[in-house]
C-alpha atoms as a PDB file:
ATOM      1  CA  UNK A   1     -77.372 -71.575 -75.374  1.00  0.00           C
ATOM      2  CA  UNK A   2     -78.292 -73.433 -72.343  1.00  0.00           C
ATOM      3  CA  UNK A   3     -75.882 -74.765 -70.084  1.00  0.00           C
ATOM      4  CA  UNK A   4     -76.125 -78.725 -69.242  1.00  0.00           C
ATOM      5  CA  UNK A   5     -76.852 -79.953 -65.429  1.00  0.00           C
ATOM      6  CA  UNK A   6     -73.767 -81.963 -65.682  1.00  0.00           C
ATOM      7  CA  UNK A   7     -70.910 -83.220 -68.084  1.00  0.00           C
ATOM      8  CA  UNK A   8     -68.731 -85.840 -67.899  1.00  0.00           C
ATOM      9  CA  UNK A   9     -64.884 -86.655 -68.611  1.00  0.00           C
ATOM     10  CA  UNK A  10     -63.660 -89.356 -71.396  1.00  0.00           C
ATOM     11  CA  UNK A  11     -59.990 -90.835 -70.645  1.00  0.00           C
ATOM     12  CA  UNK A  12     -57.808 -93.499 -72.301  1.00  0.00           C
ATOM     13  CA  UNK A  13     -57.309 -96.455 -70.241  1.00  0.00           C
ATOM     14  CA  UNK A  14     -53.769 -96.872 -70.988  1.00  0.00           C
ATOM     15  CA  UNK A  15     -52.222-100.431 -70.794  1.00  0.00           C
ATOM     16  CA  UNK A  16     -55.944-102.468 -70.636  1.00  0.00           C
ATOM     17  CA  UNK A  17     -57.095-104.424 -73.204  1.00  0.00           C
ATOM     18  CA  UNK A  18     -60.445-105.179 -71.595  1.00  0.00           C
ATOM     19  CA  UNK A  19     -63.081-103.703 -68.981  1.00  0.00           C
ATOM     20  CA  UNK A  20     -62.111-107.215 -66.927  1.00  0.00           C
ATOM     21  CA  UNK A  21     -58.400-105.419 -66.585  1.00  0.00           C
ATOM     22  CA  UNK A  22     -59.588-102.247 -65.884  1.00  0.00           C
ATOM     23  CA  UNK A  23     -61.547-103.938 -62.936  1.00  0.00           C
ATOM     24  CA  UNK A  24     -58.677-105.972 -61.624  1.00  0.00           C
ATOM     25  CA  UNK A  25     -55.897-103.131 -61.869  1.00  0.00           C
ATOM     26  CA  UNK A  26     -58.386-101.316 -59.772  1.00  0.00           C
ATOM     27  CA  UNK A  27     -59.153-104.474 -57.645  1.00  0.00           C
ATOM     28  CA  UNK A  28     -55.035-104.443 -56.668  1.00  0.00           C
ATOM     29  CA  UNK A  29     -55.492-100.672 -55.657  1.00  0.00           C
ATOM     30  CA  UNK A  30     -58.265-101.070 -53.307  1.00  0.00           C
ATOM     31  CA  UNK A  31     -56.134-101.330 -50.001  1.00  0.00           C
ATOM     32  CA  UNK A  32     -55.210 -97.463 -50.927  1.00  0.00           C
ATOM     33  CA  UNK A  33     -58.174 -96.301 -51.160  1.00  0.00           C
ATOM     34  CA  UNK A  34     -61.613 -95.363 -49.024  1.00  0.00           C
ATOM     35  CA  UNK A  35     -64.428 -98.680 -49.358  1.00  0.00           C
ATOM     36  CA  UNK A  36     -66.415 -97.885 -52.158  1.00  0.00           C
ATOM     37  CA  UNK A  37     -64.064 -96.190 -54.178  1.00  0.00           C
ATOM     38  CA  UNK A  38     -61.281 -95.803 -56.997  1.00  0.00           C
ATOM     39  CA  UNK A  39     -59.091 -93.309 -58.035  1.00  0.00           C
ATOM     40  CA  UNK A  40     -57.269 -91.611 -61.127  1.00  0.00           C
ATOM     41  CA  UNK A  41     -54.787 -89.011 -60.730  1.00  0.00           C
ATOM     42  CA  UNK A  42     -54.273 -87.087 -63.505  1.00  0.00           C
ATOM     43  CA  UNK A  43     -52.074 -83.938 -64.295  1.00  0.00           C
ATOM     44  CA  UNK A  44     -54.836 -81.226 -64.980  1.00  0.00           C
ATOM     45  CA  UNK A  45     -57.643 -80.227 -62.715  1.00  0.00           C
ATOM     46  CA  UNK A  46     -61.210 -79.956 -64.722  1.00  0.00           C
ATOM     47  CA  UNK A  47     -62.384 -76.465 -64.700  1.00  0.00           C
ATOM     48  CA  UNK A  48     -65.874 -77.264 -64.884  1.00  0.00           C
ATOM     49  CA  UNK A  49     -65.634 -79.308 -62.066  1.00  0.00           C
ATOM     50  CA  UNK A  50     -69.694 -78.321 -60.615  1.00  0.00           C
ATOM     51  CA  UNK A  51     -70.734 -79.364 -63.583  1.00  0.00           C
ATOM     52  CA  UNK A  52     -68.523 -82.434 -62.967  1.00  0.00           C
ATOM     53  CA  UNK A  53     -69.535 -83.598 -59.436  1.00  0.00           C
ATOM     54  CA  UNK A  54     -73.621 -82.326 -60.553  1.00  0.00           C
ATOM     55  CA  UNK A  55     -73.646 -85.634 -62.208  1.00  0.00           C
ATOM     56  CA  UNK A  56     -70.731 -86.521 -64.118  1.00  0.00           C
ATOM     57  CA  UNK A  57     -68.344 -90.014 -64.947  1.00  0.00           C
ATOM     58  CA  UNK A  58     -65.777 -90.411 -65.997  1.00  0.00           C
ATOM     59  CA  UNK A  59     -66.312 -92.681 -69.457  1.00  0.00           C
ATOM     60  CA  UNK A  60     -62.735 -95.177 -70.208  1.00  0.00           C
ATOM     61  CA  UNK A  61     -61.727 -95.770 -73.584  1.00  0.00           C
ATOM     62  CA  UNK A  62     -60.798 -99.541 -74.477  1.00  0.00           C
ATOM     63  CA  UNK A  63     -58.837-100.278 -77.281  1.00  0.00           C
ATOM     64  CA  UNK A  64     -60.523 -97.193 -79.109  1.00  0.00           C
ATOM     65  CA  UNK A  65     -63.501 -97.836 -77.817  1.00  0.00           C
ATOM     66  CA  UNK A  66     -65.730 -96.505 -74.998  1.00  0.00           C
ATOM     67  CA  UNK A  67     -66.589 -99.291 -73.203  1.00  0.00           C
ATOM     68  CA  UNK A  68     -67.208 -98.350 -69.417  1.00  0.00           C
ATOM     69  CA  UNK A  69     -68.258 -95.954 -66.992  1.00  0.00           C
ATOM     70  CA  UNK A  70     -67.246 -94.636 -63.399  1.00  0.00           C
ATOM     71  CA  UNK A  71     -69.783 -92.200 -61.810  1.00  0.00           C
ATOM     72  CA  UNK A  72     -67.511 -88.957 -60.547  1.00  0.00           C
ATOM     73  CA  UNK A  73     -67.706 -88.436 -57.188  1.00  0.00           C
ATOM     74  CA  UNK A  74     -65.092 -86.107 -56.256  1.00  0.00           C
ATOM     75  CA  UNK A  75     -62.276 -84.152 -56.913  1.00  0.00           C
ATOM     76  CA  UNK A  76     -58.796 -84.021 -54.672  1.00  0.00           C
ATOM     77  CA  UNK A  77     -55.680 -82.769 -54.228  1.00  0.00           C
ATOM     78  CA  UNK A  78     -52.323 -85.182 -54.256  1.00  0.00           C
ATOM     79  CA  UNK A  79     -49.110 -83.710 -54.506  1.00  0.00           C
ATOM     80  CA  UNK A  80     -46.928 -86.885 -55.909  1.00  0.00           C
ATOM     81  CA  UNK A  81     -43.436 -87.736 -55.096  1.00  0.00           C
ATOM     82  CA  UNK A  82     -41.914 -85.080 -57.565  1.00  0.00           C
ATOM     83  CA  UNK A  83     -43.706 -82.516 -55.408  1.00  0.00           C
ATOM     84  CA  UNK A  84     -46.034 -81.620 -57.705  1.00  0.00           C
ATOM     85  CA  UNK A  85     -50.045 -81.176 -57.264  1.00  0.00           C
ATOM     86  CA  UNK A  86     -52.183 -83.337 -58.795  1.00  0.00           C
ATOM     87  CA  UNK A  87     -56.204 -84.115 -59.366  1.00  0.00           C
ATOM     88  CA  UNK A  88     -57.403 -87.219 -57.874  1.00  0.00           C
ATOM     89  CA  UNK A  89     -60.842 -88.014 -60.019  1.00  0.00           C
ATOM     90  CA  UNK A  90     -62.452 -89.987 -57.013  1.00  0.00           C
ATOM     91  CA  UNK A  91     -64.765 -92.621 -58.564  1.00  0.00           C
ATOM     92  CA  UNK A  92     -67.340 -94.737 -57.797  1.00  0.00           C
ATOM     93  CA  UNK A  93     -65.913 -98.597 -57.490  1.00  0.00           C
ATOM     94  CA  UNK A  94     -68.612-100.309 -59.413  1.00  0.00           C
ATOM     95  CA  UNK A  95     -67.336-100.195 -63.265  1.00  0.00           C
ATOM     96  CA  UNK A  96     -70.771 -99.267 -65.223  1.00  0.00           C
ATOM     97  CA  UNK A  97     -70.353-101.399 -69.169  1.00  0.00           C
ATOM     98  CA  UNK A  98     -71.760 -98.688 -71.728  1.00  0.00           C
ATOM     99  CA  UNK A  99     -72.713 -99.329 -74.884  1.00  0.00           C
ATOM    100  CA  UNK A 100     -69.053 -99.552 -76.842  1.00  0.00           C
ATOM    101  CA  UNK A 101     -68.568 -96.047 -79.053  1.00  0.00           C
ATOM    102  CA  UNK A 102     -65.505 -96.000 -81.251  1.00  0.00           C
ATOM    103  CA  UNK A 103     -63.234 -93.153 -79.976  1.00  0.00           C
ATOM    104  CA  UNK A 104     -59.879 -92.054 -81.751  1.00  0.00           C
ATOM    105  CA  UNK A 105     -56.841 -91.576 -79.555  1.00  0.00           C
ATOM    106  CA  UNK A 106     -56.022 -88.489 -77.571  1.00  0.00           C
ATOM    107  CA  UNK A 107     -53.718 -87.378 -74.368  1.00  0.00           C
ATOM    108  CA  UNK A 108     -54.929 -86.488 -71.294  1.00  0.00           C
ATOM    109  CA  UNK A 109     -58.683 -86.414 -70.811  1.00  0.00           C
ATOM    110  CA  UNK A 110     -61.731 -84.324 -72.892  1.00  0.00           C
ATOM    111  CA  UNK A 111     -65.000 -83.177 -71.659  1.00  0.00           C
ATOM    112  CA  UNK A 112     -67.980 -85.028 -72.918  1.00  0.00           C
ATOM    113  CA  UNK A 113     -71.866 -83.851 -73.135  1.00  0.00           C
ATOM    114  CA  UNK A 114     -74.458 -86.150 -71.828  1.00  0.00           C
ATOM    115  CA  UNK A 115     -75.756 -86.137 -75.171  1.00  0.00           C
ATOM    116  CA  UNK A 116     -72.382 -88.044 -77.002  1.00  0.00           C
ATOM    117  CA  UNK A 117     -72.474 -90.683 -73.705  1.00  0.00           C
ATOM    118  CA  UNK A 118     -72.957 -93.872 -74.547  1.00  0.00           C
ATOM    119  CA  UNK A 119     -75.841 -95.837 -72.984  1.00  0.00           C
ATOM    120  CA  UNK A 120     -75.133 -98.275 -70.137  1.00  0.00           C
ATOM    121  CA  UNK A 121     -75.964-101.427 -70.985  1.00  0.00           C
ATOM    122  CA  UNK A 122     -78.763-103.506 -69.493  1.00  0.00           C
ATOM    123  CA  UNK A 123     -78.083-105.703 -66.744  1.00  0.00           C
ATOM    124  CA  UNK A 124     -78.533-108.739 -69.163  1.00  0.00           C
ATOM    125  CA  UNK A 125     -76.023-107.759 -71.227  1.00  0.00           C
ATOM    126  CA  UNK A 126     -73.104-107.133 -68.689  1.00  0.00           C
ATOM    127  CA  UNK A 127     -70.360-109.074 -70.445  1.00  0.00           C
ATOM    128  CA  UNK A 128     -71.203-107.892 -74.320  1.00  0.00           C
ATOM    129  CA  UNK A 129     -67.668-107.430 -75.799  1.00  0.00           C
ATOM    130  CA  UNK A 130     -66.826-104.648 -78.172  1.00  0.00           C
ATOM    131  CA  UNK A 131     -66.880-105.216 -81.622  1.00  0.00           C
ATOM    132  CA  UNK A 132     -64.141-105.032 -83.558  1.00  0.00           C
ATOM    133  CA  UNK A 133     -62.876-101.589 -84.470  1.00  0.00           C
ATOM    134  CA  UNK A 134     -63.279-101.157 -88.314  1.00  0.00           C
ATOM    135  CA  UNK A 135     -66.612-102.242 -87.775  1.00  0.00           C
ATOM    136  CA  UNK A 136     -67.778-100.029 -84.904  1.00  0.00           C
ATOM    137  CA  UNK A 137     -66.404 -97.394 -86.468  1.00  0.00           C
ATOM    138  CA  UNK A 138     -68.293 -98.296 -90.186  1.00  0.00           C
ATOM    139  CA  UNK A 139     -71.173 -98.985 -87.793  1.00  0.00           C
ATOM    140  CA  UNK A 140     -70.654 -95.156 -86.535  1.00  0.00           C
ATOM    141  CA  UNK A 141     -70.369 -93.624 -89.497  1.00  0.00           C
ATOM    142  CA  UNK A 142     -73.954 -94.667 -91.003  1.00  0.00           C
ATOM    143  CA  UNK A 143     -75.206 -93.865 -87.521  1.00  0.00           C
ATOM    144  CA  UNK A 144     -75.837 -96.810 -86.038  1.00  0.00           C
ATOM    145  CA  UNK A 145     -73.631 -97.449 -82.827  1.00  0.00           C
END
């Protein structure tokens, strides 16, 4: 079995309701961080983190939906205020709209091939909003996305 270039991560986006919050949560943060950047601390460092940083985003899910995209450029270290250490995911600041994929609810984040990503969308379609999610997810299920 071959071994892909890269992978990528797929996290909830707790507390948006739309890519346009995701943007301006991260918008608010931007005096924290390094120009051209975000950042996402999370509890668990990846363990396939070369495959990761050969490549990789990190894909957010929206209302059950995978709606975005953050290319992965790094992983850190934080240690937070309870002392303990941390994984910054260090992202690209330009928010990527994909395609929307339904996606069922998990914690924490999962690994995800570069053949299960969803496309980005063109640059004409920027501001396409997801569909509602009985429908994407009837639309998935006779394979059309």
């Amino acid at each position: 079995m071959a071994v892909a270039d890269h992978i990528h991560l797929v996290k909830l986006c707790v507390g948006a309701e739309s890519v346009a919050d995701l943007a301006e949560w991260q918008e608010s943060q931007r005096p924290r961080w390094p120009a051209g950047r975000a950042e996402h601390v999370t509890r668990m460092w990846p363990r396939r983190q070369a495959e990761l940083l050969a490549g990789g985003s990190l894909y957010w899910v929206i209302k059950g939906q995978i709606l975005c995209r953050q290319r992965l450029l790094g992983l850190e270290e934080r240690r937070g205020a309870d002392g303990i250490l941390r994984c910054a995911l260090v992202l690209d600041a330009a928010i990527l709209r994909t395609e929307p994929v339904p996606r069922a609810a998990f914690q924490g984040w999962r690994y995800l091939a570069p053949s299960a990503a969803p496309r980005d969308l063109p640059a004409a379609r920027p501001r396409e909003e997801a569909l509602p999610p009985g429908l994407a997810a009837a639309l998935a299920e006779i394979g059309l996305r």
